[in-house]
PDB file of N, CA and C in Angstrom:
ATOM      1  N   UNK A   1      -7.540 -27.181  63.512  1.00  0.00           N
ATOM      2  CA  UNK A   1      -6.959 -27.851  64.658  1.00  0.00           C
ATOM      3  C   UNK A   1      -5.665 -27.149  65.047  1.00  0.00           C
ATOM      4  N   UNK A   2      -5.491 -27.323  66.321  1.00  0.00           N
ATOM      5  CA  UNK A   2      -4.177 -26.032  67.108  1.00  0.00           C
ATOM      6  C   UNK A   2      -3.125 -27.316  67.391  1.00  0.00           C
ATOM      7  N   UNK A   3      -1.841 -26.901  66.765  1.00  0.00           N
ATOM      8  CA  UNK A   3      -0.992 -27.506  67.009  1.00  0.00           C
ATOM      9  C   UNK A   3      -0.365 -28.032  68.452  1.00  0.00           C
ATOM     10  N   UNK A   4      -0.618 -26.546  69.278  1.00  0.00           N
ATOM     11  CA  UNK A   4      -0.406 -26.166  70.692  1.00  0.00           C
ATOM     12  C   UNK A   4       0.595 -25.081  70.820  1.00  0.00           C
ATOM     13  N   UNK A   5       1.614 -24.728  69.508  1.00  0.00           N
ATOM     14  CA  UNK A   5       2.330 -24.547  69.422  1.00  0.00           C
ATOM     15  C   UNK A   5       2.692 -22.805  69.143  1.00  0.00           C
ATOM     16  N   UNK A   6       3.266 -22.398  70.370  1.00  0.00           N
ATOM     17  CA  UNK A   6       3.109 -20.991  70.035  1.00  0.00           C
ATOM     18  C   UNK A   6       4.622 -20.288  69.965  1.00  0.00           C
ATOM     19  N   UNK A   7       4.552 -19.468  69.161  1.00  0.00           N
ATOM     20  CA  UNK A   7       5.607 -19.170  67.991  1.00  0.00           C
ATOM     21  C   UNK A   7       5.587 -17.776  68.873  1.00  0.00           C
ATOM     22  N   UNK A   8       7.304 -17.405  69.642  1.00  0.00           N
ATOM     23  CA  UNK A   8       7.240 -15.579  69.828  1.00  0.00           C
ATOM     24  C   UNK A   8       7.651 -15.030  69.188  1.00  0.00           C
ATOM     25  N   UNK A   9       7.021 -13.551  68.715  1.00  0.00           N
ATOM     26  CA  UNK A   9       7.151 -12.989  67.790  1.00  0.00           C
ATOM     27  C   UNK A   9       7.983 -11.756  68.155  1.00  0.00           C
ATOM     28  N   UNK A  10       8.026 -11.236  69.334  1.00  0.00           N
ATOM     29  CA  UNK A  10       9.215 -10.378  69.419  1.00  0.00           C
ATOM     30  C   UNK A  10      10.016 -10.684  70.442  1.00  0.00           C
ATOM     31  N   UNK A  11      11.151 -10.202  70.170  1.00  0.00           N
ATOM     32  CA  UNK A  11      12.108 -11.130  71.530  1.00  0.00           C
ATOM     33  C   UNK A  11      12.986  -9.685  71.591  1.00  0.00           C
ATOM     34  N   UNK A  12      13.627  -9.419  72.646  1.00  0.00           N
ATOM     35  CA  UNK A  12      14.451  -8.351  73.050  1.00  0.00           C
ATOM     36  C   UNK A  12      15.715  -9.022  73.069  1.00  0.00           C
ATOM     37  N   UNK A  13      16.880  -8.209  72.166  1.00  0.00           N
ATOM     38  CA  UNK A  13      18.110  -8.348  72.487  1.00  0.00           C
ATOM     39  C   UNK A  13      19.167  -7.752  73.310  1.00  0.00           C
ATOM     40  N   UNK A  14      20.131  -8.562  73.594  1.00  0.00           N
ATOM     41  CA  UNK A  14      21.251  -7.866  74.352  1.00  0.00           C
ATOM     42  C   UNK A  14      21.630  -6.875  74.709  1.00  0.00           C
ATOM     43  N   UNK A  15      21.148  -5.739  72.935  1.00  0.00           N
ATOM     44  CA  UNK A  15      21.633  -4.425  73.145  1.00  0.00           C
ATOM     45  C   UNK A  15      20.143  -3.544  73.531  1.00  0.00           C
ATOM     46  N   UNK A  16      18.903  -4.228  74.442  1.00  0.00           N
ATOM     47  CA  UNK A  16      17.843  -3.765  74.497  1.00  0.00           C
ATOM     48  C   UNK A  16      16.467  -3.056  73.170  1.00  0.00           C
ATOM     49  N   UNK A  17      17.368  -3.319  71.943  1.00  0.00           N
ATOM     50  CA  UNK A  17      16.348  -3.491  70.743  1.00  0.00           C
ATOM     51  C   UNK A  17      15.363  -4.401  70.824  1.00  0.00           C
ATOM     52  N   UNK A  18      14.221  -4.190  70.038  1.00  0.00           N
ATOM     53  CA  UNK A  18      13.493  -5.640  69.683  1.00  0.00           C
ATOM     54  C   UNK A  18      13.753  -6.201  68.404  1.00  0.00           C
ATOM     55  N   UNK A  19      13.773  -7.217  68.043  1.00  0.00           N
ATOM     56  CA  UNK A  19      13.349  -8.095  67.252  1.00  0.00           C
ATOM     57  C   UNK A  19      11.839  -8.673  66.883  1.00  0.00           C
ATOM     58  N   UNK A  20      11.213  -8.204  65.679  1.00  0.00           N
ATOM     59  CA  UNK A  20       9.919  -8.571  65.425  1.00  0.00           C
ATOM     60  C   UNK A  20       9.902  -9.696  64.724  1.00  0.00           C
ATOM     61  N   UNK A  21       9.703 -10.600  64.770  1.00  0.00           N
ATOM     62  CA  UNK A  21       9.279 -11.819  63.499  1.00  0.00           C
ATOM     63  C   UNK A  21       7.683 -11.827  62.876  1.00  0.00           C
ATOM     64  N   UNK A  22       7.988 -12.176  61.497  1.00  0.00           N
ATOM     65  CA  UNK A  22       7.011 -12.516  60.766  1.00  0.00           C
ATOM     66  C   UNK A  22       5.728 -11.354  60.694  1.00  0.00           C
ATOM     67  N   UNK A  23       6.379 -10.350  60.615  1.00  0.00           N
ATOM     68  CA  UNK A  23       5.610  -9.138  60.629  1.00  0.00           C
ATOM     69  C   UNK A  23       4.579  -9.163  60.015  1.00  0.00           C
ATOM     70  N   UNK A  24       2.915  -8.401  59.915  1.00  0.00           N
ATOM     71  CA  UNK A  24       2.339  -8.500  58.639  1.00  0.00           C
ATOM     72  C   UNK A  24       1.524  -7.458  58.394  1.00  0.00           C
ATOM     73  N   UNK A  25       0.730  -6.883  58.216  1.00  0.00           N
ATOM     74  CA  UNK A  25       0.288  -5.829  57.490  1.00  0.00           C
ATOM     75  C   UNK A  25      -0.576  -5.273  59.024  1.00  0.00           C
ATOM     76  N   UNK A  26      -1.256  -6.270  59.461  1.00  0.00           N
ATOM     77  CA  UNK A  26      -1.451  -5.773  60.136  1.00  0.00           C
ATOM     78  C   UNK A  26      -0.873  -5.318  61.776  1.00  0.00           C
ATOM     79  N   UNK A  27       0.305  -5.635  61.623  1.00  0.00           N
ATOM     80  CA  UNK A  27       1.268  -5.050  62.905  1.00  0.00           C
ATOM     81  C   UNK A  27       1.664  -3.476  62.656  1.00  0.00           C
ATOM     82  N   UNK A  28       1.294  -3.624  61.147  1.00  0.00           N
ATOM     83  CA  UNK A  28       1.887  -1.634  61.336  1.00  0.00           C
ATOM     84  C   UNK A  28       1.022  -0.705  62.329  1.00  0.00           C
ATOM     85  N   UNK A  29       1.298   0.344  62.558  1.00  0.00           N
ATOM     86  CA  UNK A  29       0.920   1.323  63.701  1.00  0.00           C
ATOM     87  C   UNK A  29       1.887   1.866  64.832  1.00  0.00           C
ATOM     88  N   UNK A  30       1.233   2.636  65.246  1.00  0.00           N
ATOM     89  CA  UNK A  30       1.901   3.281  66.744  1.00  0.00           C
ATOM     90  C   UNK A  30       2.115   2.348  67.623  1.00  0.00           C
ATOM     91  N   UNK A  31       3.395   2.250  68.229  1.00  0.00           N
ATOM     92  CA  UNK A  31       4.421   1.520  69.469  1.00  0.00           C
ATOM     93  C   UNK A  31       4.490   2.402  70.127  1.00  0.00           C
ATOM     94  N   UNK A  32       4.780   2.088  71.877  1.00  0.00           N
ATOM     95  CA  UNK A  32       4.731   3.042  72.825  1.00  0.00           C
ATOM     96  C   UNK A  32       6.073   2.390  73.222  1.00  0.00           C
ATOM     97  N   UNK A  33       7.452   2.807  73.728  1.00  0.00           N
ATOM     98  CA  UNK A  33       8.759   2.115  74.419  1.00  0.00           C
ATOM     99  C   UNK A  33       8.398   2.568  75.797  1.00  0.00           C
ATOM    100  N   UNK A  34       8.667   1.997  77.042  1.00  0.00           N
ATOM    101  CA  UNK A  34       8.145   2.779  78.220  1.00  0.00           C
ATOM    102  C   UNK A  34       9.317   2.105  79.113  1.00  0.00           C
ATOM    103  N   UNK A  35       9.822   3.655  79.749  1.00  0.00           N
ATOM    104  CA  UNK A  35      11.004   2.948  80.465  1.00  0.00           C
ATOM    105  C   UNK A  35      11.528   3.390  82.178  1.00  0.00           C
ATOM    106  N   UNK A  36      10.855   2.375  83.031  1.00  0.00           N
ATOM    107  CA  UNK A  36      10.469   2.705  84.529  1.00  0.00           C
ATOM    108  C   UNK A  36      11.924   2.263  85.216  1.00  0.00           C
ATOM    109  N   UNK A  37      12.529   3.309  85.864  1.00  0.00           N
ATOM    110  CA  UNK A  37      13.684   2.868  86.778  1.00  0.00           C
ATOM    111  C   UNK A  37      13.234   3.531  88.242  1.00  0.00           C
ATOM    112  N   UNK A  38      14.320   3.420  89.124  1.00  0.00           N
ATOM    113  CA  UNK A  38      14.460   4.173  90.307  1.00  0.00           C
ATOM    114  C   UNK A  38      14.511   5.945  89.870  1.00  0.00           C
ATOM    115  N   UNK A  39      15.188   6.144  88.685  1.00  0.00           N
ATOM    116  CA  UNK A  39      15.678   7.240  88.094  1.00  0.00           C
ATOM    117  C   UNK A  39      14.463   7.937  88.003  1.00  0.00           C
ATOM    118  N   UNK A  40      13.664   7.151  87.943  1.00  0.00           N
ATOM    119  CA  UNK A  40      12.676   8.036  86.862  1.00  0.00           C
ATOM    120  C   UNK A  40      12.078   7.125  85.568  1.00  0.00           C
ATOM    121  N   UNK A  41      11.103   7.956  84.730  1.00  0.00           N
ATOM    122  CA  UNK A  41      10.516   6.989  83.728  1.00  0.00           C
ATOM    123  C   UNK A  41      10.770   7.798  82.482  1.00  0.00           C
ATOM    124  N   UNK A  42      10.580   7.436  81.303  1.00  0.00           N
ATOM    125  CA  UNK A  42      10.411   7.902  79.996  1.00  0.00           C
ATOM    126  C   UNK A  42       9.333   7.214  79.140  1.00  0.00           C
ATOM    127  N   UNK A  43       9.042   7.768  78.057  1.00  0.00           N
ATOM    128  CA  UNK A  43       8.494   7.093  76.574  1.00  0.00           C
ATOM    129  C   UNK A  43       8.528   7.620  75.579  1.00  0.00           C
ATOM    130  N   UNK A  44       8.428   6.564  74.473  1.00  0.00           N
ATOM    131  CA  UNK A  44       8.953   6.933  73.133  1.00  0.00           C
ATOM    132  C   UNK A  44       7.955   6.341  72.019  1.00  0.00           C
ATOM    133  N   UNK A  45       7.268   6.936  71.065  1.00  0.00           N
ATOM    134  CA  UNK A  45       6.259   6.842  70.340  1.00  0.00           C
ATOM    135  C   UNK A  45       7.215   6.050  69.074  1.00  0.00           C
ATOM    136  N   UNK A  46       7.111   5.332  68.186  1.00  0.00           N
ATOM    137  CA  UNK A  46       7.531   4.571  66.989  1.00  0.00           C
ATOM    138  C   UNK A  46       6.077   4.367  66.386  1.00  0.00           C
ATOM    139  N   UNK A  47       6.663   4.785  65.235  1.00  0.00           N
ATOM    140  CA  UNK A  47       5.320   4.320  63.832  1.00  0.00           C
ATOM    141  C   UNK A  47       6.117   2.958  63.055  1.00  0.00           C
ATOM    142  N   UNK A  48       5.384   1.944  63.189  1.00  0.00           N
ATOM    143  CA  UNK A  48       5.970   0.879  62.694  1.00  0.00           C
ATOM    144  C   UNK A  48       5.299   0.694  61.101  1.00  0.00           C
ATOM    145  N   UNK A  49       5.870   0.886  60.054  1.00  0.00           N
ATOM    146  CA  UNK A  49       5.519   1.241  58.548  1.00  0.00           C
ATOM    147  C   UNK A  49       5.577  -0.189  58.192  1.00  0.00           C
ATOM    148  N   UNK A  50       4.964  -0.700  57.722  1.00  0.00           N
ATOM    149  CA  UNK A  50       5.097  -2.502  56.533  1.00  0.00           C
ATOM    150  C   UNK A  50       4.795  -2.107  55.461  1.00  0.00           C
ATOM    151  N   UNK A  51       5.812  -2.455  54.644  1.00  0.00           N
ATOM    152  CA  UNK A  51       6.025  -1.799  52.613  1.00  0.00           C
ATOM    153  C   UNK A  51       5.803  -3.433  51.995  1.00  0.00           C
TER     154      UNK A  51
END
């Protein structure tokens, strides 16, 4: 039975980092950062490791 209740698991801070909660084995892998302005765009590959 579903509580209804949904829990976020990453939230972005102030200084534009993320915050992951409750990580688990299976969240490790390749992250893509993708970053669209007037300027122009970028991206940035992260391997997210769980020990």
């Amino acid at each position: 039975m579903s509580s209804g209740l949904i829990v976020r698991k990453v939230e972005r801070l102030p200084d534009q980092s993320l915050l992951i909660r409750k990580v688990r084995l299976e969240d490790q892998g390749l992250y893509t950062c993708r970053a669209i302005n007037d300027f122009g765009q970028d991206m940035k590959d992260l391997q997210l490791e769980i020990f």
